[in-house]
Protein backbone atom coordinates (compact mmCIF):
# COMPACT_ATOMS: atom_id res chain seq x y z
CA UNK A 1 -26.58 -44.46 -32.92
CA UNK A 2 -28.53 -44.74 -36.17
CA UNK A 3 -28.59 -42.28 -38.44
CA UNK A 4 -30.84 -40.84 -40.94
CA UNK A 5 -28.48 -37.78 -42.55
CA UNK A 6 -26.24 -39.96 -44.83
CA UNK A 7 -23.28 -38.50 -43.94
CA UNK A 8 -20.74 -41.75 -42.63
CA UNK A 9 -18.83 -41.61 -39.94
CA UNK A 10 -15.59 -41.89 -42.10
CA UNK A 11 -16.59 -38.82 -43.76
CA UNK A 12 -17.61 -37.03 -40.62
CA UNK A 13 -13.84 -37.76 -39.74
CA UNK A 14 -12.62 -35.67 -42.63
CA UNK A 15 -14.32 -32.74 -42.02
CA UNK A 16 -13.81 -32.49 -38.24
CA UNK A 17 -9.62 -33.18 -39.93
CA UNK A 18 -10.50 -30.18 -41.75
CA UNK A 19 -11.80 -28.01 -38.97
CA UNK A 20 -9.61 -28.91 -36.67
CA UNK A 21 -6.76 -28.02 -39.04
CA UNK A 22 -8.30 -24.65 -39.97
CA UNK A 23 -9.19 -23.52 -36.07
CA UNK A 24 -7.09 -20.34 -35.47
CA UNK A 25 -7.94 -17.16 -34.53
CA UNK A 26 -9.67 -17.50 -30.90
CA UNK A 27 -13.26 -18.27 -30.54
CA UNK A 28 -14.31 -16.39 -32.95
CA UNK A 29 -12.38 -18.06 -35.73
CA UNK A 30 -13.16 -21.15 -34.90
CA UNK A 31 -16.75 -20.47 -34.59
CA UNK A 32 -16.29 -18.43 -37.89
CA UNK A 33 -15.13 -21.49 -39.66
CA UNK A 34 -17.10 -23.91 -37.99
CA UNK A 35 -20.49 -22.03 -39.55
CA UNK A 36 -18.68 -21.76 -42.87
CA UNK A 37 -17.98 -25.37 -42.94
CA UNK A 38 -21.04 -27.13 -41.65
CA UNK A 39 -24.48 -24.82 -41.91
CA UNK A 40 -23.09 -23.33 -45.20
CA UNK A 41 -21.12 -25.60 -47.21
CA UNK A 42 -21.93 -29.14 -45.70
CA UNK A 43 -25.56 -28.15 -44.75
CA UNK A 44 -24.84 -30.66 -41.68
CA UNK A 45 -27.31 -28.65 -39.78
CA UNK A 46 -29.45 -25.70 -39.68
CA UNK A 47 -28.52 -21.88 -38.42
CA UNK A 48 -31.47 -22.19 -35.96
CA UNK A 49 -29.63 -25.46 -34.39
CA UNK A 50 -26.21 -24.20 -34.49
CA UNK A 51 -26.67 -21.10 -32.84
CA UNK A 52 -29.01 -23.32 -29.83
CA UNK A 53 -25.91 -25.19 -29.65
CA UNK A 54 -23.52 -22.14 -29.97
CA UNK A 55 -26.10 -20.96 -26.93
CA UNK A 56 -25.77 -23.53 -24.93
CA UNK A 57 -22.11 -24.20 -25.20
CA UNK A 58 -21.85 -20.27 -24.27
CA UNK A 59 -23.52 -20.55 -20.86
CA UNK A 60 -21.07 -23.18 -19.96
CA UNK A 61 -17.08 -22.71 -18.40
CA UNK A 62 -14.34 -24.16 -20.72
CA UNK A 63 -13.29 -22.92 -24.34
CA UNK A 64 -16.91 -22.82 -25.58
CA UNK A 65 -15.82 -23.49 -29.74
CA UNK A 66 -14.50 -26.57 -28.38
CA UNK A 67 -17.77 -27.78 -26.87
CA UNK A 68 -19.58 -26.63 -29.71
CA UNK A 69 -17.88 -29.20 -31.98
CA UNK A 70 -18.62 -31.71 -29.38
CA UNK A 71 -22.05 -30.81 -29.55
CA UNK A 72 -22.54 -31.35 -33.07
CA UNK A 73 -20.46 -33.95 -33.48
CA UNK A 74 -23.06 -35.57 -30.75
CA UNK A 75 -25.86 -34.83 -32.85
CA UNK A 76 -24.40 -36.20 -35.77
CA UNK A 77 -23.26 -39.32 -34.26
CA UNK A 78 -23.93 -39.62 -30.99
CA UNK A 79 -21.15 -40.22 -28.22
CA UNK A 80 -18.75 -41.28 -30.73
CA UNK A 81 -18.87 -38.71 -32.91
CA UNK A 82 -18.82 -36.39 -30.53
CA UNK A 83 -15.37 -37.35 -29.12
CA UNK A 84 -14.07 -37.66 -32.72
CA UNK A 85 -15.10 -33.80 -33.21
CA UNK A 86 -13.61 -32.88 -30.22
CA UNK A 87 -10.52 -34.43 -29.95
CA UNK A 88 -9.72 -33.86 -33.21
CA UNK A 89 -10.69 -29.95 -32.43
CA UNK A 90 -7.42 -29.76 -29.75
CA UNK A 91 -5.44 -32.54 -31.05
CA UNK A 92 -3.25 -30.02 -33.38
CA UNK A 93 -3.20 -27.56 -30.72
CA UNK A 94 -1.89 -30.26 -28.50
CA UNK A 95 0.87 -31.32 -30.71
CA UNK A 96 1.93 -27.71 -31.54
CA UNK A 97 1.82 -25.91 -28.11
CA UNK A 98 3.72 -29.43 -27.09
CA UNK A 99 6.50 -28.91 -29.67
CA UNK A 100 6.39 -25.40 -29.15
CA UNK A 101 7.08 -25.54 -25.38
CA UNK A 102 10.28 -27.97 -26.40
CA UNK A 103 12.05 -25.10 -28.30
CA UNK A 104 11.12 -22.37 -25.56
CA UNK A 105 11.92 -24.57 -22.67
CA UNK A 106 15.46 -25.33 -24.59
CA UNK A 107 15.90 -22.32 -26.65
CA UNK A 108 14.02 -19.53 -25.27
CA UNK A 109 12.71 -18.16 -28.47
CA UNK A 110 9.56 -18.92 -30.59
CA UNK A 111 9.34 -16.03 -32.98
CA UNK A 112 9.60 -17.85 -36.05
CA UNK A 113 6.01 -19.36 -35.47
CA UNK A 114 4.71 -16.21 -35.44
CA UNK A 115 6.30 -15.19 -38.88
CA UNK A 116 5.11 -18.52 -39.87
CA UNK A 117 1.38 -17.58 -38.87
CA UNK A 118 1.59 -13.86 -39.85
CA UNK A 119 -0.25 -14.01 -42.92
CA UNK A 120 -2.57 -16.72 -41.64
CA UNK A 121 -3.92 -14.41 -38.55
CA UNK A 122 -4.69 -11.54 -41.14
CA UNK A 123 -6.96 -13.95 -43.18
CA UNK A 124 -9.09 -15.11 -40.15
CA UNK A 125 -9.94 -11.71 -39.88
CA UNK A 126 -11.91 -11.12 -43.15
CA UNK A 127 -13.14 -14.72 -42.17
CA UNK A 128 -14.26 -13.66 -38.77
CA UNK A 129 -15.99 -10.45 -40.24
CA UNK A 130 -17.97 -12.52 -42.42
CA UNK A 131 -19.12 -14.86 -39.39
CA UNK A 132 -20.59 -11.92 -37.55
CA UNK A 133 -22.28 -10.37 -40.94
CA UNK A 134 -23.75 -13.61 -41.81
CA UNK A 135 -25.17 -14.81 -38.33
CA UNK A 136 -25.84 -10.82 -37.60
CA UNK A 137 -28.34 -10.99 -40.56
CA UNK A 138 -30.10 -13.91 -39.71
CA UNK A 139 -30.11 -14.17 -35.78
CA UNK A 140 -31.26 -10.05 -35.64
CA UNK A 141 -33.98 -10.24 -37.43
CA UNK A 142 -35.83 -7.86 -34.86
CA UNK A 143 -35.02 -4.05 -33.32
CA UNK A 144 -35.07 -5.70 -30.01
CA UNK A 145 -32.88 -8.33 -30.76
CA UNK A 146 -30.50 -5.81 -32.68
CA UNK A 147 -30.58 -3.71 -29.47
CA UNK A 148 -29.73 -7.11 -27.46
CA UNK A 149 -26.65 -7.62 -29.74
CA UNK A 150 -25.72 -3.89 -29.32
CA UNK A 151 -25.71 -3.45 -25.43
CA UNK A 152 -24.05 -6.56 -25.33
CA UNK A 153 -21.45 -5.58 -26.92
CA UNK A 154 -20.94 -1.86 -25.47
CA UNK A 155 -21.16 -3.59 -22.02
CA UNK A 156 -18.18 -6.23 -23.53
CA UNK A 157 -16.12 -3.86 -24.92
CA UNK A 158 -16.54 -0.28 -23.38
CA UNK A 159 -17.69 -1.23 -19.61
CA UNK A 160 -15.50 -4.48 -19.24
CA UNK A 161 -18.98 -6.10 -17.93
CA UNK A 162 -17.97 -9.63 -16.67
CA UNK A 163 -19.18 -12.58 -19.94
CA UNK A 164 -21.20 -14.80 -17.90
CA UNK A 165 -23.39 -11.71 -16.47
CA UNK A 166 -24.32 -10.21 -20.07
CA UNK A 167 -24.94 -13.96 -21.22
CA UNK A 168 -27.46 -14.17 -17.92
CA UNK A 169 -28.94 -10.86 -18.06
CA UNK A 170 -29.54 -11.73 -21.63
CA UNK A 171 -31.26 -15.39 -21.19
CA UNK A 172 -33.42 -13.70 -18.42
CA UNK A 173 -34.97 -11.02 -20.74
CA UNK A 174 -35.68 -13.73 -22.84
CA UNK A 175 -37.17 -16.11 -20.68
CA UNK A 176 -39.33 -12.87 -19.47
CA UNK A 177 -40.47 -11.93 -22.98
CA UNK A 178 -41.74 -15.26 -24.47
CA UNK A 179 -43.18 -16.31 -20.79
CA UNK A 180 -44.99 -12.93 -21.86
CA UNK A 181 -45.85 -13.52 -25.07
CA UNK A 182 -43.59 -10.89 -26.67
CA UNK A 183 -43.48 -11.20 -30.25
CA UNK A 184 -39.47 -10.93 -30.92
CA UNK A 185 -38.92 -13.97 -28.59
CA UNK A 186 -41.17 -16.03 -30.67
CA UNK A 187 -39.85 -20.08 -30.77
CA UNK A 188 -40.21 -19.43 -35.07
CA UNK A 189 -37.10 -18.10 -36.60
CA UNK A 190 -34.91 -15.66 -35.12
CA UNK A 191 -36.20 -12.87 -33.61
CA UNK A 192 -39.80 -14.19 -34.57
CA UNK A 193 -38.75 -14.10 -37.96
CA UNK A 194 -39.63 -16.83 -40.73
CA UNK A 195 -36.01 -18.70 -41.65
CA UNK A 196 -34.66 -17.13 -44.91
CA UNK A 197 -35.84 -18.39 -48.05
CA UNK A 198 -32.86 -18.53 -49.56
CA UNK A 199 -31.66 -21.00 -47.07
CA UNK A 200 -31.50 -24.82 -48.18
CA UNK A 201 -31.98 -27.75 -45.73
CA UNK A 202 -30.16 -29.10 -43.71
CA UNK A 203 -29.05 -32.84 -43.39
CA UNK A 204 -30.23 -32.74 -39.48
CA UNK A 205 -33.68 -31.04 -40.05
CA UNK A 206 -34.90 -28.57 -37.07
CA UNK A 207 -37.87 -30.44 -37.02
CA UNK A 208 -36.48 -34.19 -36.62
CA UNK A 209 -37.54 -35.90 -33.92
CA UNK A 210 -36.22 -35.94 -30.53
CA UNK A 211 -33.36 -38.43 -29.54
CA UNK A 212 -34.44 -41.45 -28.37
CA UNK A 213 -34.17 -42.68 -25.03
CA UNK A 214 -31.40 -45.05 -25.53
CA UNK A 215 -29.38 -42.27 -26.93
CA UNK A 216 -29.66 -39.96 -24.08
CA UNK A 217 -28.50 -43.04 -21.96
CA UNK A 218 -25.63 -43.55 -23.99
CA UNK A 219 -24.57 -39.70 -23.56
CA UNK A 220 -25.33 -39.97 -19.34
CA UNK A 221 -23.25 -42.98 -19.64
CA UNK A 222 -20.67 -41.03 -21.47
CA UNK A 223 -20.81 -38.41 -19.05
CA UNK A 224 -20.14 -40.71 -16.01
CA UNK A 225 -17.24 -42.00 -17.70
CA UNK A 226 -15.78 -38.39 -18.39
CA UNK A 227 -16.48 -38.00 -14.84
CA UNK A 228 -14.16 -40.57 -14.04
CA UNK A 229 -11.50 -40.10 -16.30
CA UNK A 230 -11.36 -36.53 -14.88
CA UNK A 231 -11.26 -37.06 -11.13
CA UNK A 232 -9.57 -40.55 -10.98
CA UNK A 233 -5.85 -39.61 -12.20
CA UNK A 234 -6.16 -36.45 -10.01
CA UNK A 235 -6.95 -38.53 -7.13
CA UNK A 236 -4.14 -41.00 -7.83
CA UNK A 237 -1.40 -38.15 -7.95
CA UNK A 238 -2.17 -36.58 -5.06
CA UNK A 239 -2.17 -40.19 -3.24
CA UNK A 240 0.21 -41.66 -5.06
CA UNK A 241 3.04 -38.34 -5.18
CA UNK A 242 1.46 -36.10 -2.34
CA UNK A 243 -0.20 -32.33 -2.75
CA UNK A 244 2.76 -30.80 -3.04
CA UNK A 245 4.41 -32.45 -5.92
CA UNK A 246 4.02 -30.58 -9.13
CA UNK A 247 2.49 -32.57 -10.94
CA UNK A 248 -0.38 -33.24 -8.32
CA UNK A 249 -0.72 -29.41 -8.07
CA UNK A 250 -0.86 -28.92 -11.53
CA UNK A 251 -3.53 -31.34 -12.12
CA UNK A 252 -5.23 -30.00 -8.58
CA UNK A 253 -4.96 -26.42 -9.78
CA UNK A 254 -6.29 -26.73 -13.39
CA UNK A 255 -8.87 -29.06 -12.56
CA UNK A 256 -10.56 -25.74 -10.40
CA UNK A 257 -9.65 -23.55 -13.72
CA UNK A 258 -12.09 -26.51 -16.04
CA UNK A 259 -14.56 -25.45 -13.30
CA UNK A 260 -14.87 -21.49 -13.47
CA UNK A 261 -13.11 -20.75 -16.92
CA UNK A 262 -16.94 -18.82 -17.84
CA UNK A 263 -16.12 -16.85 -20.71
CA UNK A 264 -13.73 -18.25 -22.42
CA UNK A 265 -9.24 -17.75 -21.76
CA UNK A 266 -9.29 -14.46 -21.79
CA UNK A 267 -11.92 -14.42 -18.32
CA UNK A 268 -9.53 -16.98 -16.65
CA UNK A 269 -5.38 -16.18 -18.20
CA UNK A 270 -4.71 -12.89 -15.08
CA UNK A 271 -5.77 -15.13 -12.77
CA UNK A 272 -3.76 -18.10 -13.99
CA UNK A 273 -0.71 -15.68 -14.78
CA UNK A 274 -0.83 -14.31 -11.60
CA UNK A 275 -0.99 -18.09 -9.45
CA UNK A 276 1.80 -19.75 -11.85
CA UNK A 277 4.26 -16.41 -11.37
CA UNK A 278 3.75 -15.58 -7.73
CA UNK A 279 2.06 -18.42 -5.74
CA UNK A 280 3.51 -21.40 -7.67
CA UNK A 281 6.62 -20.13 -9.04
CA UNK A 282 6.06 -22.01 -12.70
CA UNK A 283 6.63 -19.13 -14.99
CA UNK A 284 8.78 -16.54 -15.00
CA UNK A 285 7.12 -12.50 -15.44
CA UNK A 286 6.36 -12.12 -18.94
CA UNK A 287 6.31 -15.15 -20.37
CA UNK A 288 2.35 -16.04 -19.96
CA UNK A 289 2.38 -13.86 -22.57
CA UNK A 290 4.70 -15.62 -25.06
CA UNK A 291 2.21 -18.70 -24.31
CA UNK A 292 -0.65 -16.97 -25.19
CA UNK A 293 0.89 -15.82 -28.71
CA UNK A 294 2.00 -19.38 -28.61
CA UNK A 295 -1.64 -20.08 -28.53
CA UNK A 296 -2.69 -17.56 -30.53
CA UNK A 297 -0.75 -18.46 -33.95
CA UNK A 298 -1.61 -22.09 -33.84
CA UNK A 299 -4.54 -24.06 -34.19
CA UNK A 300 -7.08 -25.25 -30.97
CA UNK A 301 -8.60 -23.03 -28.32
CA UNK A 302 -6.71 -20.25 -26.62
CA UNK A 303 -7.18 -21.89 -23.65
CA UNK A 304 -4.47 -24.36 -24.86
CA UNK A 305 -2.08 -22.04 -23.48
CA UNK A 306 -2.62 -23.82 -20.13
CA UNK A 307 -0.49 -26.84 -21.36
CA UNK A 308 2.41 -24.40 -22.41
CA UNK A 309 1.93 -23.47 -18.13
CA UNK A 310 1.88 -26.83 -17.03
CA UNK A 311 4.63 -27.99 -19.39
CA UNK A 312 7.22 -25.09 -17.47
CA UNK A 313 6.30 -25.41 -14.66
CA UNK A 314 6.85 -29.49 -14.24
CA UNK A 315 10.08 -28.98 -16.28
CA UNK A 316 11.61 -25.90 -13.65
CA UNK A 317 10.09 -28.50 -10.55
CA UNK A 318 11.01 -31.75 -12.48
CA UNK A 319 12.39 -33.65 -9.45
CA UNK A 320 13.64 -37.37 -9.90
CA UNK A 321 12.80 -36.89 -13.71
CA UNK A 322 14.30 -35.38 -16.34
CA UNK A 323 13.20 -31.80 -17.17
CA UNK A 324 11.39 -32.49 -20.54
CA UNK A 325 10.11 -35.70 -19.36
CA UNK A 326 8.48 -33.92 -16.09
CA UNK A 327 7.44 -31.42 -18.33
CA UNK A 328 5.61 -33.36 -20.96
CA UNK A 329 4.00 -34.90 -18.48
CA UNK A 330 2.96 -31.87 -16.51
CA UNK A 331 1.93 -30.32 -19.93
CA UNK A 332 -0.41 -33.42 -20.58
CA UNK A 333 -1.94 -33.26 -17.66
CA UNK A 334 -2.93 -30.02 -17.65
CA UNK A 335 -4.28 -30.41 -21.19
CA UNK A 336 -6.43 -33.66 -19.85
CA UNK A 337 -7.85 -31.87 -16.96
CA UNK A 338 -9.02 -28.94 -18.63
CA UNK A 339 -10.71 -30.66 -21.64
CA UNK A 340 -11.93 -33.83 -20.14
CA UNK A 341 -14.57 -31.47 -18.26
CA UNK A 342 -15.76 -30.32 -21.89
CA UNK A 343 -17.23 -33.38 -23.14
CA UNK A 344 -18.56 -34.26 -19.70
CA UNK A 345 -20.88 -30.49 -19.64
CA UNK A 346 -21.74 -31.40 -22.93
CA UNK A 347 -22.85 -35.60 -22.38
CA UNK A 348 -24.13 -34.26 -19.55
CA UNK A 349 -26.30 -31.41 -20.56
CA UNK A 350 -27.10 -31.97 -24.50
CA UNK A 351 -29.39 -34.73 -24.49
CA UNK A 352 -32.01 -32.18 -21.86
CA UNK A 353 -31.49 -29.16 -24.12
CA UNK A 354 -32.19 -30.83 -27.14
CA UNK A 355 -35.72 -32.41 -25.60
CA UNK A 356 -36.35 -28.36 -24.44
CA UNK A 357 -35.65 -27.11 -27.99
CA UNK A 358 -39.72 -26.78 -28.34
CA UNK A 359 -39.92 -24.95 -24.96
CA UNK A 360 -41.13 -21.61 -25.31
CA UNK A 361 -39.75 -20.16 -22.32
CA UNK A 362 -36.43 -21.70 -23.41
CA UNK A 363 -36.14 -20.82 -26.70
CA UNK A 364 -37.10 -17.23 -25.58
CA UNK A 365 -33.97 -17.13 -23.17
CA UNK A 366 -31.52 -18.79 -25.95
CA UNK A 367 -33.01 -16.75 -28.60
CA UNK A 368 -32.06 -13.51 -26.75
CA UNK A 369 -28.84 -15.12 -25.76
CA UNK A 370 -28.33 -15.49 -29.68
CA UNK A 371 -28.69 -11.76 -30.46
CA UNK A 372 -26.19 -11.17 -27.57
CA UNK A 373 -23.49 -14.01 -29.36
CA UNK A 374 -23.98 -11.68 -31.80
CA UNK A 375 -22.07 -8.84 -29.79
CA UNK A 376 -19.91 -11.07 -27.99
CA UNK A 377 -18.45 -12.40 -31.51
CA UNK A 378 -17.74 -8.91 -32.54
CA UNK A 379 -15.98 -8.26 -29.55
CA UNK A 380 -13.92 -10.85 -29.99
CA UNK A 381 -13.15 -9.97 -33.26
CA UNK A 382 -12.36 -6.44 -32.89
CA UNK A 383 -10.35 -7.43 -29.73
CA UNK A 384 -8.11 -9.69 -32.30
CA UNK A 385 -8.07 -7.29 -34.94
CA UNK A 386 -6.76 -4.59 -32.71
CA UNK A 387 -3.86 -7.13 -31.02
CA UNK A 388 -3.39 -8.31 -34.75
CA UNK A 389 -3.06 -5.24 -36.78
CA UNK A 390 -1.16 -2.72 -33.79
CA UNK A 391 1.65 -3.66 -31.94
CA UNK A 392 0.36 -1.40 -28.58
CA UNK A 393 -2.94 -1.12 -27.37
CA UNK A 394 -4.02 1.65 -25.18
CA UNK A 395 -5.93 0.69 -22.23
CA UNK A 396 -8.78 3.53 -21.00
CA UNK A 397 -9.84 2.74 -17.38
CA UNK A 398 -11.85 5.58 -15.20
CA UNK A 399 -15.46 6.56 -14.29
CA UNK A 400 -16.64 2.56 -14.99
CA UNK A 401 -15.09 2.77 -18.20
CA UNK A 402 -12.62 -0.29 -19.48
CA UNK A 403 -11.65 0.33 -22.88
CA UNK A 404 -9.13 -1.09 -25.56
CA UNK A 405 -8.10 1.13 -28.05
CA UNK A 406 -5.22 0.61 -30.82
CA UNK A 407 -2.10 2.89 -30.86
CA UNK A 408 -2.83 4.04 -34.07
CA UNK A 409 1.32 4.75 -34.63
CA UNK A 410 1.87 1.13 -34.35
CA UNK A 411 -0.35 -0.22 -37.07
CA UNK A 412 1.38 -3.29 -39.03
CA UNK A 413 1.19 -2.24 -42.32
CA UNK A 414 1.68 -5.13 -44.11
CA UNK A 415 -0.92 -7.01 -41.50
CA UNK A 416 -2.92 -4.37 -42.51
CA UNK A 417 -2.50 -5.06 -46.64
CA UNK A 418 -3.37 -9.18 -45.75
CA UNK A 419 -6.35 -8.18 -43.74
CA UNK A 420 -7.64 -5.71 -46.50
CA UNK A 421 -7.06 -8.22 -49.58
CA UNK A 422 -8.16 -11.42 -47.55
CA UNK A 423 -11.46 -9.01 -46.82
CA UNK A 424 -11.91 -7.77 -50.87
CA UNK A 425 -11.18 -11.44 -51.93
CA UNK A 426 -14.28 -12.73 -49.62
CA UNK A 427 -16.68 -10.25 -49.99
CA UNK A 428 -15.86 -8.79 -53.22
CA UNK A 429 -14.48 -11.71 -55.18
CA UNK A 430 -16.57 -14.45 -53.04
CA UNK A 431 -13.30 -15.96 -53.24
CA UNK A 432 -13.24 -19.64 -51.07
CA UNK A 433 -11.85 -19.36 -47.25
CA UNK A 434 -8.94 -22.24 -48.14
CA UNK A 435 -7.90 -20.11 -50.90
CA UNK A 436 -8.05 -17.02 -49.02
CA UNK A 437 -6.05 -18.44 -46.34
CA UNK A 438 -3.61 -20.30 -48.59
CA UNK A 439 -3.05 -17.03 -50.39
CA UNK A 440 -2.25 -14.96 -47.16
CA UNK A 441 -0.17 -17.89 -45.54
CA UNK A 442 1.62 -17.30 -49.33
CA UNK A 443 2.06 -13.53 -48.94
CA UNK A 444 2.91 -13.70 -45.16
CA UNK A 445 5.63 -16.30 -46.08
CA UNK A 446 7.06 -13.97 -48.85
CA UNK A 447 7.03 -11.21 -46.50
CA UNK A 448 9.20 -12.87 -44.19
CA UNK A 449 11.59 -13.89 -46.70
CA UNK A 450 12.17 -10.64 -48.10
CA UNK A 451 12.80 -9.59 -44.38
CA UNK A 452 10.22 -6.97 -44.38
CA UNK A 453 8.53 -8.63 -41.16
């Protein structure tokens, strides 16, 4: 694919290093960091195109931050680029939920990691926060769309309202107001707004011209190979071991999660918990949740959690092989089933949504679904800053309500001091996100030291 941005591929490789390396904190974070790193430092591309990709990747199952690096690695550099970004996006999350499930499956106990991450998690906060200021004030740029991002949320976080339904309730106002003219769903802007002035360009204009044919070939071609690489090794395990080895069931079973994870972990982990405990007898009760904080204090999608699930439950059903043989192998293949599926939606589907950027009726319904991102990020981020900052959570349920709210008596105070000084040193002190993170990986370290967490 030739390019006409400058950037080489070799440097592309650092960056997507860097991201990968920096991609804690849930969705949110990772999106967070992703938009610090490429619309505002890099200027790789425009708000306007990240958010259509953000939009896009939203609408689809899988961990969408994930697909979202795939996407613009795509646009940067076609196929190849866009298995560099993601790859490199899981590949620490791979290694670390890998080594992680070693010292659980043989020792039983994990909570130095999340001393280790302590002060990290605080950091991503302020980081977070700034993500959902920053795209807030230039993808709401209308009342409408401000009321979009505001019922989207309420229905998120007070009503429980299932993702993929606000996300399509949400694209179909859209497509209804710019099929009807409406002002605030305008194709201009966001919101029908003019971009802001103060924003420079970036390297992959808005207005550059469509990919060429022989591009969107070589993504369909991609696709068709992801395809295969998917369904192939589950076919050969369940003809090669039979359905009712582990490791065929494991690659059976999370090859139907790749399908209907909409939303993001969170929409898919009871349902999972609930299979591996009771129908399939990999995990003990209790300990999805020490894979999720597994996930949660290390780099790579939540979603990554699913290895730590196949990893136990090949290693508890290991058969003929050893126990951490069977279960790096059942670990593995849980991993490659679940991702594989993420750069075949986005081969797949990129190349058509990119040649509809200039529909109006399209950017109406992506526009709107924008303003709703907008809500969904800040649910996510108050979701982590409640499970970050309190040890219990109070859970409201009655009269169509579903609401989280923090035990106020359990509030980490020293999570608390991080979060606060990571937030003054960004928005007061404009202070660098590797500095702010450095510093509160720094103090968290020191905290644990002095045995005061």
């Amino acid at each position: 694919m030739q390019t006409t941005h400058g950037v080489t591929l070799a440097e592309a490789l650092r960056v997507w290093l860097r991201v990968s390396a920096l991609s804690f904190g849930g969705p949110a974070g990772q999106i967070a960091v992703m938009h610090r790193i490429l619309v505002d430092e890099k200027r790789w591309i425009s708000e306007k195109r990240f958010l259509h990709a953000l939009n896009y990747c939203m609408l689809l199952p899988g961990p969408e931050a994930q697909q979202l690096a795939t996407y613009i690695g795509w646009l940067m550099h076609g196929v190849q680029g866009g298995v560099i970004a993601g790859g490199l996006f899981i590949l620490p999350g791979i290694i670390a939920i890998m080594g992680l499930s070693y010292i659980y499956a043989l020792f039983g106990s994990v909570g130095f990691v999340s001393a280790l991450f302590f002060g990290l998690k605080s950091a991503v906060l302020a980081i977070v926060l700034q993500a959902v200021v920053r795209v807030g004030k230039r993808a709401l740029k209308s009342p409408l769309m401000q009321g979009l991002a505001a019922l989207a949320f309420v229905a998120l976080f007070v009503f429980g309202v299932p993702f993929p339904l606000i996300i399509l309730a949400a694209a179909l106002i859209g497509f209804a107001g710019a099929t009807w003219g409406h002002p605030a769903f305008a194709a201009n802007g966001h919101g029908g707004a003019t971009p802001d002035e103060d924003e420079a360009p970036s390297l992959l204009g808005d207005n550059e011209a469509e990919q060429n044919e022989s591009v969107r070939a070589s993504a369909l071609r991609a696709a068709f190979v992801c395809l295969l690489l998917w369904l192939v090794p589950v076919a050969a395990l369940i003809i090669g071991l039979g359905q009712q080895h582990v490791l065929a069931q494991i690659a059976l079973f999370f090859s139907k999660m790749a399908i209907v994870t909409f939303g993001g972990a969170y929409a898919v982990l009871a349902y999972v918990a609930q299979q591996a405990v009771d129908h399939y007898h990999w995990l003990k009760p209790g300990e999805m949740l020490d894979g999720l904080g597994m996930a949660e204090t290390t780099p790579g999608p939540l979603v990554m959690v699913l290895q730590f699930v196949g990893f136990m439950g090949a290693f508890r059903a290991n058969g003929a092989l050893s126990p951490l043989l069977a279960g790096t192998l059942g670990g593995l293949i849980a991993t490659w089933v679940t991702f594989t599926p993420c750069f075949l939606w986005i081969f797949l589907g990129a190349p058509f949504i990119e040649r509809l950027r200039d529909n109006k009726a399209l950017a109406g319904a992506l526009s709107a679904i924008t303003a709703a991102v907008v809500g969904v990020i800040l649910n996510l981020a108050i979701w982590f800053a409640i499970h970050t900052l309190f040890a219990r959570v109070i859970t409201f349920e009655s009269w169509g309500l579903h609401l989280e709210a923090p035990d106020l008596a359990s509030a980490n105070l020293w999570a608390l001091v991080l979060a606060g000084g990571a937030a003054a040193a960004i928005f007061r002190f404009k202070a660098g996100m590797l500095q702010t993170l450095a510093a509160c990986s720094a103090g968290g370290v020191g905290l644990y030291l002095a045995g005061l967490i």
